[in-house]
C-alpha atoms as a PDB file:
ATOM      1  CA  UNK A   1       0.000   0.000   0.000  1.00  0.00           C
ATOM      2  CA  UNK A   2       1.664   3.394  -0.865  1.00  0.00           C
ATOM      3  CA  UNK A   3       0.913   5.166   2.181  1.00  0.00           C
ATOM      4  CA  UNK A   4       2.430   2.819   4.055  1.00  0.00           C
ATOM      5  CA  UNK A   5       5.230   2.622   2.199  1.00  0.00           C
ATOM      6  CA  UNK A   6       5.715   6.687   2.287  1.00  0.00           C
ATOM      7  CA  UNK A   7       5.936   5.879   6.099  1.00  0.00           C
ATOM      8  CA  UNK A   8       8.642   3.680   5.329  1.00  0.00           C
ATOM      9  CA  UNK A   9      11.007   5.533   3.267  1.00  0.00           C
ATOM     10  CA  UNK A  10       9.392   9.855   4.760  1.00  0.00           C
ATOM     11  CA  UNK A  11       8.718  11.038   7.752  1.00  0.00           C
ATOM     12  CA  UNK A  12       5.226  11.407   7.336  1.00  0.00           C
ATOM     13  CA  UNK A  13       2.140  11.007   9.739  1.00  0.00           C
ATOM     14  CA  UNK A  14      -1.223  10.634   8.391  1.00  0.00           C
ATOM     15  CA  UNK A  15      -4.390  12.460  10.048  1.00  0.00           C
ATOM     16  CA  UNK A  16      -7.711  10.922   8.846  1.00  0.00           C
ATOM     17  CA  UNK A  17     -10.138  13.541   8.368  1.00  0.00           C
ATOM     18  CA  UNK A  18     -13.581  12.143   6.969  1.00  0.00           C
ATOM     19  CA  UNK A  19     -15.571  13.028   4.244  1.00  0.00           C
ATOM     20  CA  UNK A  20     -19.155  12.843   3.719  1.00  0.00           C
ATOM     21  CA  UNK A  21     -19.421  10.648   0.598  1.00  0.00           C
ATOM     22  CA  UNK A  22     -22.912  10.113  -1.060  1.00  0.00           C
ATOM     23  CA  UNK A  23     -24.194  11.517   2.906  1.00  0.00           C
ATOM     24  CA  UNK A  24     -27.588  10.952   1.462  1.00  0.00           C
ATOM     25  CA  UNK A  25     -27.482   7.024   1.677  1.00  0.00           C
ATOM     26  CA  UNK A  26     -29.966   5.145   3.018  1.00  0.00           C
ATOM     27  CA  UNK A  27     -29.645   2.710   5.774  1.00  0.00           C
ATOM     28  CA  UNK A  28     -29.877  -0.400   3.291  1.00  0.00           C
ATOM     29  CA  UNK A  29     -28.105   1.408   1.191  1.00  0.00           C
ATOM     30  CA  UNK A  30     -28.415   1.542  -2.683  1.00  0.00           C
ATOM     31  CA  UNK A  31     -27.490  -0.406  -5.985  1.00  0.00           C
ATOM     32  CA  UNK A  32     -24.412   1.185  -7.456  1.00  0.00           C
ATOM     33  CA  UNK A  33     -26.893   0.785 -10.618  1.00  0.00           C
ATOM     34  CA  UNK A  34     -29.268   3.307  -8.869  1.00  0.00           C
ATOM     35  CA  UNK A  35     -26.608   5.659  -7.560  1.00  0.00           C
ATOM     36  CA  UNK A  36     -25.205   6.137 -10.756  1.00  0.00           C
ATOM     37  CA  UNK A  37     -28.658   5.780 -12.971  1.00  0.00           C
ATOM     38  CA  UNK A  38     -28.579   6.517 -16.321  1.00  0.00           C
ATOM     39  CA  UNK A  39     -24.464   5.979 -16.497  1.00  0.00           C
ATOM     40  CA  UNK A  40     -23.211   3.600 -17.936  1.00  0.00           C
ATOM     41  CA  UNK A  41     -20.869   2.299 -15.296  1.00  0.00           C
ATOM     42  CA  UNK A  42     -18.840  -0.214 -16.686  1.00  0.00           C
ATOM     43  CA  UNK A  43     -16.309   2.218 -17.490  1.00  0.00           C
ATOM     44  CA  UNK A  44     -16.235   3.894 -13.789  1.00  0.00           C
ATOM     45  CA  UNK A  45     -15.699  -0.213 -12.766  1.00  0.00           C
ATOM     46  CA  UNK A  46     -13.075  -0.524 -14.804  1.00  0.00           C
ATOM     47  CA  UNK A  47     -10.936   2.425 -14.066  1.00  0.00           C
ATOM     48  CA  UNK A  48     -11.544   1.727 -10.259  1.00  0.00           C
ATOM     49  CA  UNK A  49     -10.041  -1.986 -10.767  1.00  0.00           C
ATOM     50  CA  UNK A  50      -7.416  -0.599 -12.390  1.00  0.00           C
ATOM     51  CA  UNK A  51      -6.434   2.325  -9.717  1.00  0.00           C
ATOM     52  CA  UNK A  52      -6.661   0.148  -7.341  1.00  0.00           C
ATOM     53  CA  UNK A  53      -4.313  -2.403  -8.825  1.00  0.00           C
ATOM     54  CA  UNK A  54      -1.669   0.124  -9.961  1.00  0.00           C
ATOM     55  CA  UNK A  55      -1.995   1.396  -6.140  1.00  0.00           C
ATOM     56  CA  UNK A  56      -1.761  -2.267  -4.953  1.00  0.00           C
ATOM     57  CA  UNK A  57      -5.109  -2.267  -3.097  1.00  0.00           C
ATOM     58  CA  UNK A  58      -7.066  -5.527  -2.770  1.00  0.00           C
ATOM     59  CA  UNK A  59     -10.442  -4.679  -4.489  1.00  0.00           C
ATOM     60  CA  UNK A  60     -13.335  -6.792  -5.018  1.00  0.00           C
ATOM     61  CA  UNK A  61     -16.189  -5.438  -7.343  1.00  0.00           C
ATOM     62  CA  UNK A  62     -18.917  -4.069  -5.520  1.00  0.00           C
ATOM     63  CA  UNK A  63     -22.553  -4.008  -6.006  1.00  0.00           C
ATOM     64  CA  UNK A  64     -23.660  -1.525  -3.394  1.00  0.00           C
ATOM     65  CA  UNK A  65     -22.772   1.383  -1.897  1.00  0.00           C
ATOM     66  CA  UNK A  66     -23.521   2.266   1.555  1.00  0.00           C
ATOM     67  CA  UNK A  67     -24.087   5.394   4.307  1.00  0.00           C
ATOM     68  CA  UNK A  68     -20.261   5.382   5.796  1.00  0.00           C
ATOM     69  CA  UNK A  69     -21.418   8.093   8.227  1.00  0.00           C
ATOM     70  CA  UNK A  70     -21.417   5.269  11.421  1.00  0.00           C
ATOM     71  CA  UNK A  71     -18.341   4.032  10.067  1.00  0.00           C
ATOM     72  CA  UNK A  72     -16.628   7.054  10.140  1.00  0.00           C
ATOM     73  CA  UNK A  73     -17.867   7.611  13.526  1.00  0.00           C
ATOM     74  CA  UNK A  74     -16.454   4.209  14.892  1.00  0.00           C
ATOM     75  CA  UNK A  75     -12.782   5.055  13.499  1.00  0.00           C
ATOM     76  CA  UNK A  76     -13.005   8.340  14.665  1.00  0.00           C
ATOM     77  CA  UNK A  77     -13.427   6.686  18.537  1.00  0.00           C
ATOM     78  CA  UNK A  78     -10.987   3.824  17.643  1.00  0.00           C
ATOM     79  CA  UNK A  79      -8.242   6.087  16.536  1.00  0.00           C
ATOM     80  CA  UNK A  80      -8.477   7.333  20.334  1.00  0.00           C
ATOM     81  CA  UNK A  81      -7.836   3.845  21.397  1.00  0.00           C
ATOM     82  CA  UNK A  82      -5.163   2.480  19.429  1.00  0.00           C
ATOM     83  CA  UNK A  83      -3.113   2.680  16.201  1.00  0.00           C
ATOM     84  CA  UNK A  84      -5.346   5.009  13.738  1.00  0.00           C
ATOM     85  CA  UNK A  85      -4.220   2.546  10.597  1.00  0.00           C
ATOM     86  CA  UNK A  86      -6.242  -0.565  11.617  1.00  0.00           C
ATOM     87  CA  UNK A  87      -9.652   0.673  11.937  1.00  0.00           C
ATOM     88  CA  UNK A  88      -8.914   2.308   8.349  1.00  0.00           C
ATOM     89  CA  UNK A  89      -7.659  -0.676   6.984  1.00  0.00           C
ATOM     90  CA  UNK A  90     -10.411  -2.902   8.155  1.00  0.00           C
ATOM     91  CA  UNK A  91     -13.047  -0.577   7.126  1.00  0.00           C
ATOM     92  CA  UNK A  92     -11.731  -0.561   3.632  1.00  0.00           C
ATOM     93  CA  UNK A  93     -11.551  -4.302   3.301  1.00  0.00           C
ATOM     94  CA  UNK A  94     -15.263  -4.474   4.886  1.00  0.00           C
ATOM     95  CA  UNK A  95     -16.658  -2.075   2.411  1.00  0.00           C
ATOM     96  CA  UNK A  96     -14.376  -2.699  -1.108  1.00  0.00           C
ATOM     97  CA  UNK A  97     -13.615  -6.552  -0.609  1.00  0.00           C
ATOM     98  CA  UNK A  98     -16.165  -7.727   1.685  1.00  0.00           C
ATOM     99  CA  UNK A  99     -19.342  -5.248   0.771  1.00  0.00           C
ATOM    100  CA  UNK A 100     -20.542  -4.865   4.295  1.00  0.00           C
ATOM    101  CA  UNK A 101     -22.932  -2.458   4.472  1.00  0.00           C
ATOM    102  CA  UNK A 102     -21.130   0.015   6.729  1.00  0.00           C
ATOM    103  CA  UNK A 103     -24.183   1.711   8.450  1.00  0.00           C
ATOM    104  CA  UNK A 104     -24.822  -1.645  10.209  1.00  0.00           C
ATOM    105  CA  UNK A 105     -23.956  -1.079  13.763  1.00  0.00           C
ATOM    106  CA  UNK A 106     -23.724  -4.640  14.570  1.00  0.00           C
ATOM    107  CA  UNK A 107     -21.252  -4.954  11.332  1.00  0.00           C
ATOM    108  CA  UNK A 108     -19.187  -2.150  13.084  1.00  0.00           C
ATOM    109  CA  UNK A 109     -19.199  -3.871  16.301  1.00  0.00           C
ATOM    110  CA  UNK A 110     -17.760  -6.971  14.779  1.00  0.00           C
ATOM    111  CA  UNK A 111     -15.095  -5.033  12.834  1.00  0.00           C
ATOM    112  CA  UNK A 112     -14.114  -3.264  16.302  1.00  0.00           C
ATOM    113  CA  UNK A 113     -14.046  -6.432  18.046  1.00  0.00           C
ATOM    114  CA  UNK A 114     -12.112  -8.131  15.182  1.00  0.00           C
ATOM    115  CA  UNK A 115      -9.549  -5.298  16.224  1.00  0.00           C
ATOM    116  CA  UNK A 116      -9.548  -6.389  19.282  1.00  0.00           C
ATOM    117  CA  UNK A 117     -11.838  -3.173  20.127  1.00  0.00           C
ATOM    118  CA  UNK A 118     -14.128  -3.426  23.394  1.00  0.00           C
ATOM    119  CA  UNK A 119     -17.190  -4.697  21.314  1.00  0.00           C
ATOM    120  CA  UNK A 120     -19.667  -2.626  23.977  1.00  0.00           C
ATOM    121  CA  UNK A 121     -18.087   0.241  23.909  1.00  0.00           C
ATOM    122  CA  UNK A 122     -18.091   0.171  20.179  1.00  0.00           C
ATOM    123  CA  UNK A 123     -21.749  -0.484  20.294  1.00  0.00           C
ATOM    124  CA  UNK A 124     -22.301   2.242  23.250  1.00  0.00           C
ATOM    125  CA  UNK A 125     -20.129   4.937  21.189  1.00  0.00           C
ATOM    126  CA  UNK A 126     -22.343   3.776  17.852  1.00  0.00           C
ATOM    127  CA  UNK A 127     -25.726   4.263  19.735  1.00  0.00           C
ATOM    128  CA  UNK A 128     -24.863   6.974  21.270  1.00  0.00           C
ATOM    129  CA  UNK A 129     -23.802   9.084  18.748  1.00  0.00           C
ATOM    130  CA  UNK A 130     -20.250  10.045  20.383  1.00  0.00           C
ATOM    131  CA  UNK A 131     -18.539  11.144  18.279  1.00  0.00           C
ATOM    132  CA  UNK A 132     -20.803  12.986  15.769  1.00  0.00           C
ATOM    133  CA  UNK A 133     -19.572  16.107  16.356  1.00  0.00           C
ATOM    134  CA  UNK A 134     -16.348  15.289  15.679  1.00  0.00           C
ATOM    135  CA  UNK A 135     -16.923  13.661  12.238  1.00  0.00           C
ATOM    136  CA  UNK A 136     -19.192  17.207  11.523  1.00  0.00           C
ATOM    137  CA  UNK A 137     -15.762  19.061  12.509  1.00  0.00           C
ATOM    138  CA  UNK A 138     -14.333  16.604  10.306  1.00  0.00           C
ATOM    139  CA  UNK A 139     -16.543  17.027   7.124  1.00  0.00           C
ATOM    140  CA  UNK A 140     -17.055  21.127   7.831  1.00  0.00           C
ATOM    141  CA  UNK A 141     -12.755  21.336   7.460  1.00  0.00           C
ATOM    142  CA  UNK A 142     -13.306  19.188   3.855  1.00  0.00           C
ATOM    143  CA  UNK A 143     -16.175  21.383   2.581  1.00  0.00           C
ATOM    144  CA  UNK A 144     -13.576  24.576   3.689  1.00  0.00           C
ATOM    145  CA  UNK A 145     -10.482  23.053   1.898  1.00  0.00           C
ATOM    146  CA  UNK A 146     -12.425  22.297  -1.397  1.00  0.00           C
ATOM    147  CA  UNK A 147     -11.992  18.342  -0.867  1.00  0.00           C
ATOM    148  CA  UNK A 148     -14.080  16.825  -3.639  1.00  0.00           C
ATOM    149  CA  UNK A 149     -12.896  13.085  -3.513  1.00  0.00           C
ATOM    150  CA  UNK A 150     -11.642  10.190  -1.261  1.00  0.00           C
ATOM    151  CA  UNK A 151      -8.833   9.704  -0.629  1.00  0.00           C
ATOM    152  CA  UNK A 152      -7.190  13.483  -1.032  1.00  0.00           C
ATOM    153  CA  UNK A 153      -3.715  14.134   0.427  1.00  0.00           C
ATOM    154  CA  UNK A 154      -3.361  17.751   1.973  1.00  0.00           C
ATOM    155  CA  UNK A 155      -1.195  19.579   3.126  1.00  0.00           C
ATOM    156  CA  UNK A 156      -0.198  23.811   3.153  1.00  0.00           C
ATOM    157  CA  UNK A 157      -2.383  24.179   0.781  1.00  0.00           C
ATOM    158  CA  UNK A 158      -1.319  20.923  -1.585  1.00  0.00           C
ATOM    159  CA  UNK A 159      -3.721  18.821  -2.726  1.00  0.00           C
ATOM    160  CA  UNK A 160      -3.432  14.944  -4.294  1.00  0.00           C
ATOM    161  CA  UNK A 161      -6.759  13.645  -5.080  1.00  0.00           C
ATOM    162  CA  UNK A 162      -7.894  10.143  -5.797  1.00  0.00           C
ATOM    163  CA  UNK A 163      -6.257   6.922  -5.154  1.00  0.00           C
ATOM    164  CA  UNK A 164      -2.500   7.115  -7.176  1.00  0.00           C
ATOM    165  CA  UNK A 165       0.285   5.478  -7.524  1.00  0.00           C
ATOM    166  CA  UNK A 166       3.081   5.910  -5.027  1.00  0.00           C
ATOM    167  CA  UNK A 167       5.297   7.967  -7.430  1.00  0.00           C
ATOM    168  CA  UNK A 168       2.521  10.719  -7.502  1.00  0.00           C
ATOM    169  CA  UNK A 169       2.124  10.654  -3.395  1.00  0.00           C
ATOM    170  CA  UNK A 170       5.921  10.277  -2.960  1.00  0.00           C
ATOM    171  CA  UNK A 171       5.841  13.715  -5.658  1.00  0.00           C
ATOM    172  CA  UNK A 172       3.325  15.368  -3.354  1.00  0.00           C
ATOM    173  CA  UNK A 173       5.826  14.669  -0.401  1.00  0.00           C
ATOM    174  CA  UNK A 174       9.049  15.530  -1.404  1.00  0.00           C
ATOM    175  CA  UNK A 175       7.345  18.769  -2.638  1.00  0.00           C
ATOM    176  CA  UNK A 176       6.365  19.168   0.866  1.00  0.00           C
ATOM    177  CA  UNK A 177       9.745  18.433   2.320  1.00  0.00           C
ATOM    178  CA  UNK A 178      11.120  20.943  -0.167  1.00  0.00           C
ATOM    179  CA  UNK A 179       8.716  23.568   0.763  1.00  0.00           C
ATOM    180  CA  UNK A 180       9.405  23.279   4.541  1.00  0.00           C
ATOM    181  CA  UNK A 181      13.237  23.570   3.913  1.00  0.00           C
ATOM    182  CA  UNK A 182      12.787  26.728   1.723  1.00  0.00           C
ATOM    183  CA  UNK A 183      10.969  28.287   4.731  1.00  0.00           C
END
């Protein structure tokens, strides 16, 4: 995966800031047929298989999109209770290779306790609304930088949008680095 790769070779720290993606989901979610109706979206599956190979992503086509809104919620709490790159990584495999439908709060639970998460206090922090606010501060800062897509890389005013190839993020960093040692 590039990003953890840039960790490898830069000094870089990732800060997940969430993004309200199709926010107008329903519960059971919708056909990818009905979210994009009238498109023909063979193409869009295409290109997506191939981003995500060239980025080295597992991907599994999906049939179904889903409200993430819960999701983002439970990895905003987990990343307060242990390393913020699990809870990422096992919400992406749940919604791109397994098509869970991510506004499920038992589904959440069981990714949390898969994680080795305290299963309750996933459910209690799901129920409960928790950390909504949070996630709002989160999607308010996206709508203020302009962020359009998922993923988008930012940084003094930088932007790398859309899942790329690590010679494009490691591009976006050393122009960062470069920046900072000009100042």
């Amino acid at each position: 995966m590039s990003i953890e790769k840039l960790k490898e070779n830069y000094p870089v720290q990732i800060r997940w800031i969430h993004f309200p993606l199709h926010p107008e989901t329903p519960h059971e979610g919708w056909s990818l047929a009905r979210l994009f109706a009238g498109r023909d979206i063979e193409p869009m599956k295409r290109q997506m298989r191939e981003l995500m190979a060239e980025a080295g992503l597992a991907y599994r086509e999906r049939t179904h999109t889903y409200n993430s809104r819960l999701a983002q919620e439970l990895a905003k709490w987990a990343d307060t209770q242990m390393d913020n790159q699990a809870i990422h990584d096992a919400l992406y495999r749940a919604y791109f290779i397994d098509n869970i439908n991510l506004s499920d709060i038992g589904a959440l639970v069981d990714i949390a306790s898969d994680l080795s998460l305290d299963g309750n206090s996933a459910r209690q922090v799901l129920e409960q609304r928790s950390f909504r606010r949070a996630v709002d501060a989160d999607w308010e800062r996206a709508r203020q930088l302009g962020i359009t897509g998922v993923p988008t890389f930012y940084k003094n005013d930088l932007a790398v949008v859309g899942c790329q190839p690590y010679e494009t993020l490691e591009r976006f960093v050393k122009t960062l680095m470069k920046t900072q040692s000009d100042d």
